[in-house]
PDB file of N, CA and C in Angstrom:
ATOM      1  N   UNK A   1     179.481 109.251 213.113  1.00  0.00           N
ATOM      2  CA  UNK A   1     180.221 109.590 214.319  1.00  0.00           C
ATOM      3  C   UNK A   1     180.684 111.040 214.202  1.00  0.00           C
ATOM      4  N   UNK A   2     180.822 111.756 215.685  1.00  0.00           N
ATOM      5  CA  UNK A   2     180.994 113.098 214.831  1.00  0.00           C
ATOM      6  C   UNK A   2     182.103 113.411 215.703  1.00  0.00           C
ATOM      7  N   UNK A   3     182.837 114.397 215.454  1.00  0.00           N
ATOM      8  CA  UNK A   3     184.215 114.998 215.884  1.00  0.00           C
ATOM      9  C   UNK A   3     184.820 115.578 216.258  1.00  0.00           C
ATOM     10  N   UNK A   4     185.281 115.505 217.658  1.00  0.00           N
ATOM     11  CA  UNK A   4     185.687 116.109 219.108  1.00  0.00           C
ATOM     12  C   UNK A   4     185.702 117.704 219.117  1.00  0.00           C
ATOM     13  N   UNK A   5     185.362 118.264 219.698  1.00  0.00           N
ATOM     14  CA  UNK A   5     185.522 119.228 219.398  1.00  0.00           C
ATOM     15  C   UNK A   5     187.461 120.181 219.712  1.00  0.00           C
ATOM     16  N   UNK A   6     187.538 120.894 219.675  1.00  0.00           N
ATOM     17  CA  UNK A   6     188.849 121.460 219.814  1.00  0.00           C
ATOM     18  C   UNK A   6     188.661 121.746 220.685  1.00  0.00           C
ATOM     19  N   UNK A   7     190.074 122.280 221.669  1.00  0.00           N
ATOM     20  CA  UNK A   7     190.090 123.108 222.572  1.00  0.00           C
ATOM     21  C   UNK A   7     189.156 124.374 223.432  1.00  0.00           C
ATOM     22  N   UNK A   8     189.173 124.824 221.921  1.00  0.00           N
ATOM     23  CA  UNK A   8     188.933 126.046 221.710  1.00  0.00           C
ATOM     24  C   UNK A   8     187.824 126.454 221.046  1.00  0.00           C
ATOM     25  N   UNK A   9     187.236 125.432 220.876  1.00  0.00           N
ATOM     26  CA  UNK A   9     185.623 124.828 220.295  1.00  0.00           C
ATOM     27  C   UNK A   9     184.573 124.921 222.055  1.00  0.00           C
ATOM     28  N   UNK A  10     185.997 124.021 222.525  1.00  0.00           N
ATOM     29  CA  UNK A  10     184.922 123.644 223.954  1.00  0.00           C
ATOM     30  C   UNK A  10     185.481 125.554 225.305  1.00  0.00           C
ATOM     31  N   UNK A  11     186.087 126.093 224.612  1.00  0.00           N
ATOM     32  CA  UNK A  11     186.028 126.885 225.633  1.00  0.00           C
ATOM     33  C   UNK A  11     184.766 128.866 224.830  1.00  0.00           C
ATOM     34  N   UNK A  12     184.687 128.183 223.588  1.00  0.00           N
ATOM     35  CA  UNK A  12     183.833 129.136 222.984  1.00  0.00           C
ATOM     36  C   UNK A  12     182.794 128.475 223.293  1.00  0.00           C
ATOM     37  N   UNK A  13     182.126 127.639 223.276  1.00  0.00           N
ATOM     38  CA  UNK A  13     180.592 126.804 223.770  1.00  0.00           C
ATOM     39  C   UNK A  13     180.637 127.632 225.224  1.00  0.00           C
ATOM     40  N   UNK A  14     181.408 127.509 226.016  1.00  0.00           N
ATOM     41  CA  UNK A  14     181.456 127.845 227.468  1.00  0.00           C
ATOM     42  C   UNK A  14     180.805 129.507 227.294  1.00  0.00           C
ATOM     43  N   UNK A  15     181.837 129.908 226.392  1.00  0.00           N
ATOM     44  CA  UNK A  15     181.476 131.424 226.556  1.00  0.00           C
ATOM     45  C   UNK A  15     180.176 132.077 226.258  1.00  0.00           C
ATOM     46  N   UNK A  16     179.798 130.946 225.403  1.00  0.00           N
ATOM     47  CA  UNK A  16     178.447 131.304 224.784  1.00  0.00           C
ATOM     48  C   UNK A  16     177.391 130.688 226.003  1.00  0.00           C
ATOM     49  N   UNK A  17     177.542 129.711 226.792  1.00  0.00           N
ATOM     50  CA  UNK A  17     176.898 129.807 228.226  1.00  0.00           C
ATOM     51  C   UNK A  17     177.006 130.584 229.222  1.00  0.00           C
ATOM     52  N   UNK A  18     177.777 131.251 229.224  1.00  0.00           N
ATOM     53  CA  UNK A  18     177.895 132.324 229.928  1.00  0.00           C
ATOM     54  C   UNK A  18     179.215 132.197 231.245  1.00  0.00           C
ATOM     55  N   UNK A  19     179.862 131.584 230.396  1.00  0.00           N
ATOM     56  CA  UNK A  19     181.470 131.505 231.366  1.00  0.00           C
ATOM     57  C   UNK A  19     182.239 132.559 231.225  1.00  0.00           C
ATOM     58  N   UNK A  20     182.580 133.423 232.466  1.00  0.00           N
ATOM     59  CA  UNK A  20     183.522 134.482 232.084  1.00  0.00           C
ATOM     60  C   UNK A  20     184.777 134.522 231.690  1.00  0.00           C
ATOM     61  N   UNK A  21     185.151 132.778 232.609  1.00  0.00           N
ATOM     62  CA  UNK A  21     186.420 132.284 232.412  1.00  0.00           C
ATOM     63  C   UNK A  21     187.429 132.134 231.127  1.00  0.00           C
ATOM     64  N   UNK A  22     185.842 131.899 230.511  1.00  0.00           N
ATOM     65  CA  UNK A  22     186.481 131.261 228.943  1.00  0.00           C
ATOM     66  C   UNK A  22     186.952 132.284 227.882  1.00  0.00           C
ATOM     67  N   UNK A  23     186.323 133.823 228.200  1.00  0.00           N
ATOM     68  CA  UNK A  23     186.717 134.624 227.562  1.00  0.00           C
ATOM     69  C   UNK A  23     188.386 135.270 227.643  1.00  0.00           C
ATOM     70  N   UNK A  24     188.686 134.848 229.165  1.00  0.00           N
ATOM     71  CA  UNK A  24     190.002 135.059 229.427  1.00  0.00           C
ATOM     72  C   UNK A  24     190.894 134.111 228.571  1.00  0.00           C
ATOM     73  N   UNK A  25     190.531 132.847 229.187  1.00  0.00           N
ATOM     74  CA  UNK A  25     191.311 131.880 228.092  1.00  0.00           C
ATOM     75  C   UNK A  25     191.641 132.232 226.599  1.00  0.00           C
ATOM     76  N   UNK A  26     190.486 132.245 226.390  1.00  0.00           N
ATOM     77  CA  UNK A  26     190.442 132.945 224.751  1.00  0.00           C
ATOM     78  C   UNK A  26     191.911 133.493 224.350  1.00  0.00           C
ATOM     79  N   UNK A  27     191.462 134.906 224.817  1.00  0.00           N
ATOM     80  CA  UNK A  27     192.189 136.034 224.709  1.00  0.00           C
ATOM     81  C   UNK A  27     193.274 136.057 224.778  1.00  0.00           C
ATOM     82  N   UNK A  28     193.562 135.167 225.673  1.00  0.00           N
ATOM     83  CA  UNK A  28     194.904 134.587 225.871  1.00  0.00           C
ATOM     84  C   UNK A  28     195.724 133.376 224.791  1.00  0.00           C
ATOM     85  N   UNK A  29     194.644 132.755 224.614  1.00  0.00           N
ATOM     86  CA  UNK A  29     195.189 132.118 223.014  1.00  0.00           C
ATOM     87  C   UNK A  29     195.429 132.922 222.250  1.00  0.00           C
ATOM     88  N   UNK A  30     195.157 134.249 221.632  1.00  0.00           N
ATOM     89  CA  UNK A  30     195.056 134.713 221.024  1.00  0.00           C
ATOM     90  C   UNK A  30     196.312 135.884 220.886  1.00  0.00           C
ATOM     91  N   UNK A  31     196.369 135.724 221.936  1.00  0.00           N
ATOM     92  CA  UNK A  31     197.025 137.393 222.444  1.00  0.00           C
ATOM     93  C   UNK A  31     198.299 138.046 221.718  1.00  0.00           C
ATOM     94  N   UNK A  32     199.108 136.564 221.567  1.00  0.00           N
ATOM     95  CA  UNK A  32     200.496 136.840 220.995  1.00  0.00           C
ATOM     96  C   UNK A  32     200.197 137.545 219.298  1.00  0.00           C
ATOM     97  N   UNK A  33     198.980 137.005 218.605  1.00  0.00           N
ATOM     98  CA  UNK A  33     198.681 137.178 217.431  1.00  0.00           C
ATOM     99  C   UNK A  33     198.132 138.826 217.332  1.00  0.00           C
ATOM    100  N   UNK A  34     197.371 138.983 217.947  1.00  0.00           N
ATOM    101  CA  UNK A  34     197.088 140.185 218.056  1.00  0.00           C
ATOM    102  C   UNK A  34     197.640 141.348 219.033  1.00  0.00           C
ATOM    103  N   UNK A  35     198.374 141.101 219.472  1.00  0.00           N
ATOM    104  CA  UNK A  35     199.784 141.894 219.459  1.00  0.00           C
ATOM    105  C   UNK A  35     200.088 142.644 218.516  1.00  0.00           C
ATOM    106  N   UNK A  36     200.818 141.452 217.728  1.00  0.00           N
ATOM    107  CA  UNK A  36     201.824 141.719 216.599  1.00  0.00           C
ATOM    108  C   UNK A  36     201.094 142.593 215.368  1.00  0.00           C
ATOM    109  N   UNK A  37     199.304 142.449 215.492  1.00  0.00           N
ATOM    110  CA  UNK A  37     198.727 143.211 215.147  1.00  0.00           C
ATOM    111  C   UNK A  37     198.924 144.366 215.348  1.00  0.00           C
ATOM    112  N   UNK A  38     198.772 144.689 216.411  1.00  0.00           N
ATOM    113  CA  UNK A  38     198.647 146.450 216.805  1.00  0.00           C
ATOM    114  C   UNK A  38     200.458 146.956 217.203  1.00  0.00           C
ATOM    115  N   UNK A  39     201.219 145.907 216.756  1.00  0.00           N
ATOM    116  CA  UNK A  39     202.306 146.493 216.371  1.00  0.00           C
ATOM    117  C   UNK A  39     202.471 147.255 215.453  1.00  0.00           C
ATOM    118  N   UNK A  40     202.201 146.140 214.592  1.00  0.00           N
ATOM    119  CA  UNK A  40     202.270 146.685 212.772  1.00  0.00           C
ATOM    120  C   UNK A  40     201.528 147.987 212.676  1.00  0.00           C
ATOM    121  N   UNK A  41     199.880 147.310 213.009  1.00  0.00           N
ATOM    122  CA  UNK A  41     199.466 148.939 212.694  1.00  0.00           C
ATOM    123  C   UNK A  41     199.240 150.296 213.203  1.00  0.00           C
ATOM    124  N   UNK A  42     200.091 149.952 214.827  1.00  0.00           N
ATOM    125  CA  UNK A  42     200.397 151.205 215.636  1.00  0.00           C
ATOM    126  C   UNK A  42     201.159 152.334 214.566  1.00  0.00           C
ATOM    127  N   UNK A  43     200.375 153.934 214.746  1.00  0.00           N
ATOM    128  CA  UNK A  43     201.652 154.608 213.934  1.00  0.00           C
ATOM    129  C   UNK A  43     202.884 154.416 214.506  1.00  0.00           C
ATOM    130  N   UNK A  44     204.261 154.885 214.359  1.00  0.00           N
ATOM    131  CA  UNK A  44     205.342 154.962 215.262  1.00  0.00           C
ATOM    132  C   UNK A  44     205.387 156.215 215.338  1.00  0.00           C
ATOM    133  N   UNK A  45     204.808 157.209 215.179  1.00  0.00           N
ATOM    134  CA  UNK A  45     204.840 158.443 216.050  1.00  0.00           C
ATOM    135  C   UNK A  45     204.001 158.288 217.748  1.00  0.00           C
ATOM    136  N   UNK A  46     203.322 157.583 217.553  1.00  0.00           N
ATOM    137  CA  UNK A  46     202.625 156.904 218.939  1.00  0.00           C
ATOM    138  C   UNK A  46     203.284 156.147 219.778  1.00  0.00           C
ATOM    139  N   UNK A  47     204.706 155.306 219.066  1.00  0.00           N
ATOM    140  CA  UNK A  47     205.532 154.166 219.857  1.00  0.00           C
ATOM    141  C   UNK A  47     205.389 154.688 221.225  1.00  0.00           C
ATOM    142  N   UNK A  48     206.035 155.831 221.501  1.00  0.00           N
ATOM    143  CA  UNK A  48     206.641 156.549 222.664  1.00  0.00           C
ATOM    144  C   UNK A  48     205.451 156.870 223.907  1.00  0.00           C
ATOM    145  N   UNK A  49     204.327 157.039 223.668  1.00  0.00           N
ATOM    146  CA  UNK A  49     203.063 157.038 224.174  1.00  0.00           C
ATOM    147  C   UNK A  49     202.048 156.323 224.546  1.00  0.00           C
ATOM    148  N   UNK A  50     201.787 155.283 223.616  1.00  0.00           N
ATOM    149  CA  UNK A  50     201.246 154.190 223.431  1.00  0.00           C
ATOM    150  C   UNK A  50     201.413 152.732 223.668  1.00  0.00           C
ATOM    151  N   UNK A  51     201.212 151.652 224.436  1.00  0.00           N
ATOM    152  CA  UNK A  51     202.081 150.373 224.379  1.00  0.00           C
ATOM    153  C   UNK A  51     201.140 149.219 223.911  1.00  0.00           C
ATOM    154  N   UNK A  52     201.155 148.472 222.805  1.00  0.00           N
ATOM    155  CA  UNK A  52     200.578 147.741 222.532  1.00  0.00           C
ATOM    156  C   UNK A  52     199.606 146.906 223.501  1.00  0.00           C
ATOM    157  N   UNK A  53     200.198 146.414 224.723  1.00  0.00           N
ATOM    158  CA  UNK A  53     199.413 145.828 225.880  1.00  0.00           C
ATOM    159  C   UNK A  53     198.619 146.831 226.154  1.00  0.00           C
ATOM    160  N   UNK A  54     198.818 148.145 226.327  1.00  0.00           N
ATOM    161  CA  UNK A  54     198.126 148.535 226.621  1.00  0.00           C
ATOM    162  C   UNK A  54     196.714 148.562 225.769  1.00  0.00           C
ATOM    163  N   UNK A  55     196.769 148.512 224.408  1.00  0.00           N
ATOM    164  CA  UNK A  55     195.772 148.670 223.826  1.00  0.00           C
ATOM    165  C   UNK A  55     195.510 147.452 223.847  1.00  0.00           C
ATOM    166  N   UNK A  56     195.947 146.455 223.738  1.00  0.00           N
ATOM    167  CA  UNK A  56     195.087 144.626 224.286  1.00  0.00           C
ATOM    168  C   UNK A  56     194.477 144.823 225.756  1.00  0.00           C
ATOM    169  N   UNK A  57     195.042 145.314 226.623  1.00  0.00           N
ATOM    170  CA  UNK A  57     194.179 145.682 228.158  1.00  0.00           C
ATOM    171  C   UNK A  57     192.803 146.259 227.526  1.00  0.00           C
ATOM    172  N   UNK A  58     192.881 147.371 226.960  1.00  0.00           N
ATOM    173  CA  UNK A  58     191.534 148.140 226.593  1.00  0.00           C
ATOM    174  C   UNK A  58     190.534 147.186 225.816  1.00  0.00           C
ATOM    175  N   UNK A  59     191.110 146.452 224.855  1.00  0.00           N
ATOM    176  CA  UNK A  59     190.447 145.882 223.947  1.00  0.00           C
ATOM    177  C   UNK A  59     189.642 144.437 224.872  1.00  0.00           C
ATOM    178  N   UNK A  60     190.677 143.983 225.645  1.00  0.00           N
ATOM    179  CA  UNK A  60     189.933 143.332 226.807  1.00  0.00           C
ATOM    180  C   UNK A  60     188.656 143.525 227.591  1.00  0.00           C
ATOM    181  N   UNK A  61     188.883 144.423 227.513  1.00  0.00           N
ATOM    182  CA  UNK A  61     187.545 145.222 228.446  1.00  0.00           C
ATOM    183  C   UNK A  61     186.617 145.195 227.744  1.00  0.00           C
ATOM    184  N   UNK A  62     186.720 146.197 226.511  1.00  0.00           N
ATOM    185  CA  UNK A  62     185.807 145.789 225.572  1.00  0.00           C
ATOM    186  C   UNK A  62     185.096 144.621 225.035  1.00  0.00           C
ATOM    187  N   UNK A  63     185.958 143.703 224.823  1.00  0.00           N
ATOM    188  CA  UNK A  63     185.608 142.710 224.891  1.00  0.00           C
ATOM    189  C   UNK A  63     184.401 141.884 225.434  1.00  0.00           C
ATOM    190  N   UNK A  64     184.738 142.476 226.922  1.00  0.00           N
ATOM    191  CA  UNK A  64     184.080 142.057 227.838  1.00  0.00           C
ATOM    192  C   UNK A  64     182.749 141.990 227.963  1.00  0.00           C
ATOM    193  N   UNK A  65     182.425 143.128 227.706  1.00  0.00           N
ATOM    194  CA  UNK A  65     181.579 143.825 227.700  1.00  0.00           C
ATOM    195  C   UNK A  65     180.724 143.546 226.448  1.00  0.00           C
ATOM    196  N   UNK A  66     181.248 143.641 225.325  1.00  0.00           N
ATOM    197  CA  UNK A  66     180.807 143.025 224.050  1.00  0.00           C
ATOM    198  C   UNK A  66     180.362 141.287 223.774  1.00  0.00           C
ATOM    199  N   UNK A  67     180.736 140.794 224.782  1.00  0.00           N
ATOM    200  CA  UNK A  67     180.606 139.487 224.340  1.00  0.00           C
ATOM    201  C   UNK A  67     179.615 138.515 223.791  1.00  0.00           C
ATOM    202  N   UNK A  68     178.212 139.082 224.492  1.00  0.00           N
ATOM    203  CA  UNK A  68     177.232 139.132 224.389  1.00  0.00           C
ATOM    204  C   UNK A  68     176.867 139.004 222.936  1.00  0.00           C
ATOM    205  N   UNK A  69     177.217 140.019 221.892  1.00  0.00           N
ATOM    206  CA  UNK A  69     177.266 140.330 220.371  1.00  0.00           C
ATOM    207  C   UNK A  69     177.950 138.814 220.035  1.00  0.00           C
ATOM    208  N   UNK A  70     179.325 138.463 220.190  1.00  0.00           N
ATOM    209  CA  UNK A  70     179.754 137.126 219.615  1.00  0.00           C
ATOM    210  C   UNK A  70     178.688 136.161 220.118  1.00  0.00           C
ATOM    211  N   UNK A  71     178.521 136.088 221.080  1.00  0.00           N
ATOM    212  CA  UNK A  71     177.658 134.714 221.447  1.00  0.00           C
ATOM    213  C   UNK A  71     176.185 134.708 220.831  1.00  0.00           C
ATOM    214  N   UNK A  72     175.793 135.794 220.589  1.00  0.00           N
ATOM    215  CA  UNK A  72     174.300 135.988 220.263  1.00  0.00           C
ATOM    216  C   UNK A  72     174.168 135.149 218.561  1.00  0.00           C
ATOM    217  N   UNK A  73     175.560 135.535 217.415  1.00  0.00           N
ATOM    218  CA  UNK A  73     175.808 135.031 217.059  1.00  0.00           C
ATOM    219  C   UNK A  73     175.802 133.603 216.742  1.00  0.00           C
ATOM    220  N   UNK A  74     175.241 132.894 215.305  1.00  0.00           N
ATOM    221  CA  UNK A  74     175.244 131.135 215.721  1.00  0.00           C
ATOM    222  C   UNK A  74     176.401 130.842 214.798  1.00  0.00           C
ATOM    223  N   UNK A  75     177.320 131.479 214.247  1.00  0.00           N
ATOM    224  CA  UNK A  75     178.760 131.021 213.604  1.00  0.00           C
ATOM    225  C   UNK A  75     179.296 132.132 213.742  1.00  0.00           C
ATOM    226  N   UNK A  76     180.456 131.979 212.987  1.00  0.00           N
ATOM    227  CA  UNK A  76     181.831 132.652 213.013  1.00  0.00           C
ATOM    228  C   UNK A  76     182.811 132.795 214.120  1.00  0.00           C
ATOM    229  N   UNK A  77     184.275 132.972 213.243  1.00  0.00           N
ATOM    230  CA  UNK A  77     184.893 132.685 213.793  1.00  0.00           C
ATOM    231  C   UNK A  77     185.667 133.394 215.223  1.00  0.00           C
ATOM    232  N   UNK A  78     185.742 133.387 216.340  1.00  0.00           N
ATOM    233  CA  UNK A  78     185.821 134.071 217.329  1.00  0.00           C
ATOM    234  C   UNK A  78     187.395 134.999 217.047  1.00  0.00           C
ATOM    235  N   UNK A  79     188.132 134.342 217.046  1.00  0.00           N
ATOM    236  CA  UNK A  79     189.473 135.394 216.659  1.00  0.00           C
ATOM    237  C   UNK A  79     189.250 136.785 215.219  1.00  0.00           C
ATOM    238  N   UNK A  80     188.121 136.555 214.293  1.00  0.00           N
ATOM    239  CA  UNK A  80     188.057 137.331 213.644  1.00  0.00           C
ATOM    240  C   UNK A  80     186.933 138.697 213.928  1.00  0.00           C
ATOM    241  N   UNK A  81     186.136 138.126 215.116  1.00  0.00           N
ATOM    242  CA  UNK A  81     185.576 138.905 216.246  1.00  0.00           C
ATOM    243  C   UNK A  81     186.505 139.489 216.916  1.00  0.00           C
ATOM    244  N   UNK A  82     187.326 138.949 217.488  1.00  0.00           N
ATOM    245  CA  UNK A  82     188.239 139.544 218.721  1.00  0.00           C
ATOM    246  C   UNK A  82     189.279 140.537 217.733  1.00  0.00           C
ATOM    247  N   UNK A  83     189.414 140.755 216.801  1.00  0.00           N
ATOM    248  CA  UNK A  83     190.561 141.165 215.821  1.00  0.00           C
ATOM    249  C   UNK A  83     189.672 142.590 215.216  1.00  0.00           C
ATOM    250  N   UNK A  84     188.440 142.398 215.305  1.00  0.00           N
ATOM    251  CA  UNK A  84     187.312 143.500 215.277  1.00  0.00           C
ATOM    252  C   UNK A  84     187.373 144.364 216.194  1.00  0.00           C
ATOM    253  N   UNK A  85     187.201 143.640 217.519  1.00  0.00           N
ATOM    254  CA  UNK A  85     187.312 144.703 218.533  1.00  0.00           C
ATOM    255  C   UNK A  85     188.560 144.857 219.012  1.00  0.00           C
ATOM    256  N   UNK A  86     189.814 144.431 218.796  1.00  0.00           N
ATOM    257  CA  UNK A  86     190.629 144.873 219.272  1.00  0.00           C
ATOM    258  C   UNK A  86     190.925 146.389 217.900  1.00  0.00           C
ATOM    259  N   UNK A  87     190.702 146.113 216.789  1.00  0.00           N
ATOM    260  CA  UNK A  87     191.038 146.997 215.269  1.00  0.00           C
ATOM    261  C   UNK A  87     190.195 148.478 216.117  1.00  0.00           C
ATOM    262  N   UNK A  88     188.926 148.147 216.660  1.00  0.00           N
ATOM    263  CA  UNK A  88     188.205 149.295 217.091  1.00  0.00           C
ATOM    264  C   UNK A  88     188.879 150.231 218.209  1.00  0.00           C
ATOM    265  N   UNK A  89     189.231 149.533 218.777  1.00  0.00           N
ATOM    266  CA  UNK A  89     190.502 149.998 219.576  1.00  0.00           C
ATOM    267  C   UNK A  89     191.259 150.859 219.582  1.00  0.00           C
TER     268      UNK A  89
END
């Protein structure tokens, strides 16, 4: 017998069919985590210039656009993809 998939199992299958939807979802699971990412490793001479969302907006896009690369992909894990392109960022 085999075993349900997750949430987040069934909205990465989607993406890899070609749902645009699911990439939003994603990202959005994700978002609070990688945040706190580009907190940390924002310089703080940038604080004043720079706003973390803003660089998750960009990295979004990218994303977007990139997705193609994760799905082409037959494993790994999607947040350590998305943590790639947001780092490129």
């Amino acid at each position: 017998m085999t075993e349900p998939k997750s949430e987040s199992g069934v909205w990465i299958d989607r993406l890899k069919s070609g749902d645009e939807e699911a990439l939003a979802v994603l990202f959005s699971q994700h978002r609070e985590r990688l945040r706190r990412m580009v907190q940390f490793r924002l310089d703080r001479r940038l604080y004043g210039r720079i706003d973390p969302d803003d660089v998750l907006q960009e990295a979004y896009l990218d994303a977007a656009t990139r997705a193609k690369h994760f799905t082409d992909e037959t494993s790994g894990s999607f947040f350590i993809w998305l943590r790639m392109v947001v780092t490129r960022r």
